[in-house]
Each structure stands twice: as C-alpha cells, then as structure tokens.
N, C-alpha and C. Protein backbone atom coordinates (compact mmCIF):
# COMPACT_ATOMS: atom_id res chain seq x y z
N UNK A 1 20.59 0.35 9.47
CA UNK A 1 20.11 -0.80 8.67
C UNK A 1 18.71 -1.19 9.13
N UNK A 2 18.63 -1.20 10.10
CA UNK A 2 17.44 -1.58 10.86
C UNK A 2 16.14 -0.80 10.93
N UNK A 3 16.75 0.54 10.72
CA UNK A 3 15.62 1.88 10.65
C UNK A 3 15.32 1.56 8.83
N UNK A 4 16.57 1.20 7.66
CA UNK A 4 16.13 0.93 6.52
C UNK A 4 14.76 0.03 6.19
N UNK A 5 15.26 -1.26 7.08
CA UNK A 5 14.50 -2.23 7.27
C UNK A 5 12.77 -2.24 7.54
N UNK A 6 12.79 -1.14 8.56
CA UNK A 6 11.69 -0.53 8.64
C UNK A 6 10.77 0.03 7.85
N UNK A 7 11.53 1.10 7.06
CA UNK A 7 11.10 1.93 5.87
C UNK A 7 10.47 1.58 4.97
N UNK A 8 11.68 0.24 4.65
CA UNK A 8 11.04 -0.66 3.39
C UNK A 8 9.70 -1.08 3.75
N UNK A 9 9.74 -1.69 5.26
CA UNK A 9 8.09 -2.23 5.11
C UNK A 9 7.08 -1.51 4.76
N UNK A 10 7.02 -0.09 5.52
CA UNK A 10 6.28 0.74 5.45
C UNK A 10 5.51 1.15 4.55
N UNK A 11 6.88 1.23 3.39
CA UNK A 11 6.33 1.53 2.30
C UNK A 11 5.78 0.55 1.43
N UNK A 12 6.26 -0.91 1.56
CA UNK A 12 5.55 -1.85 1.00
C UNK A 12 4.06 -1.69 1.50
N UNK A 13 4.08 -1.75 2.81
CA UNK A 13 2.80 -1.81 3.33
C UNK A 13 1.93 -0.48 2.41
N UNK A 14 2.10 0.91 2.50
CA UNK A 14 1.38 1.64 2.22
C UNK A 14 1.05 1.53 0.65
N UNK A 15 1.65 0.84 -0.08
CA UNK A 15 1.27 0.97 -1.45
C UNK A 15 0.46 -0.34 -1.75
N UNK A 16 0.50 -1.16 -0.87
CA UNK A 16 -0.54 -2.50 -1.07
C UNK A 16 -1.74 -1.79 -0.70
N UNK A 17 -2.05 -1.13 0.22
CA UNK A 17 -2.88 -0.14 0.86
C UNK A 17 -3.51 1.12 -0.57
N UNK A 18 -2.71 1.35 -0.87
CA UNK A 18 -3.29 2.16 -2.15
C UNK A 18 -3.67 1.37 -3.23
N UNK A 19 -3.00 0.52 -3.80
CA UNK A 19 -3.47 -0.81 -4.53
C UNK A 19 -4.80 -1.11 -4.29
N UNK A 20 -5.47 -1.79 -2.94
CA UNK A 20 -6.21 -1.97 -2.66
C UNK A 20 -7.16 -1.09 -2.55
N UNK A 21 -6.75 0.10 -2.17
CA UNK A 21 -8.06 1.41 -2.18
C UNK A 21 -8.70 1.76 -3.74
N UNK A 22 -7.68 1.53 -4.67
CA UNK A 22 -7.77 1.84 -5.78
C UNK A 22 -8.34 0.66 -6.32
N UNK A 23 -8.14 -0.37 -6.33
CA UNK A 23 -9.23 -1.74 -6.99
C UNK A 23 -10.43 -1.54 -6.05
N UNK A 24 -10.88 -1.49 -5.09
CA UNK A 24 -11.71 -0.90 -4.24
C UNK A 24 -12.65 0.28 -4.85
N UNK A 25 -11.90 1.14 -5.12
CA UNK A 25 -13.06 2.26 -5.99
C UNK A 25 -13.08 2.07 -7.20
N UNK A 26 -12.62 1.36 -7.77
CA UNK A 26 -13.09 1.24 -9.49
C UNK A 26 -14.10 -0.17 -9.02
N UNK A 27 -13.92 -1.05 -7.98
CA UNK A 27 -15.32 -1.74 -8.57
C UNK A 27 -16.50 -1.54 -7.48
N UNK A 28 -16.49 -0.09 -6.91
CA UNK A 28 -17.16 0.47 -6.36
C UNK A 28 -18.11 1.34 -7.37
N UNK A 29 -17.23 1.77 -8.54
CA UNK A 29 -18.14 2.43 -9.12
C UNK A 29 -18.45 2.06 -10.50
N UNK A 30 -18.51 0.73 -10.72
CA UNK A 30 -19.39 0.06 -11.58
C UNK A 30 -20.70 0.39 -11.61
C-alpha cells in the first residue's frame, strides 16, 4: 500500500512536470 502510495505521487509529480515543460515550450516559441 505504501509502495502504491508512492507511485501515485510520482506519477502525479511527473506529469505536472510535463504539463509544465509543455506550457513552457509553446510560450517559448511565440
């Protein structure tokens, strides 16, 4: 449960992370 627990963040974390990279290069290349 605890290793689940983990996972989930992770992956929350890494896709806010792509989110952000990705609004990041579109108004980079305005």
């Amino acid at each position: 449960y605890t290793d689940f627990d983990i996972e989930l963040k992770d992956l929350v974390q890494t896709s806010s992370v792509r989110e952000y990279q990705s609004k990041f290069e579109s108004l980079s290349s305005m």
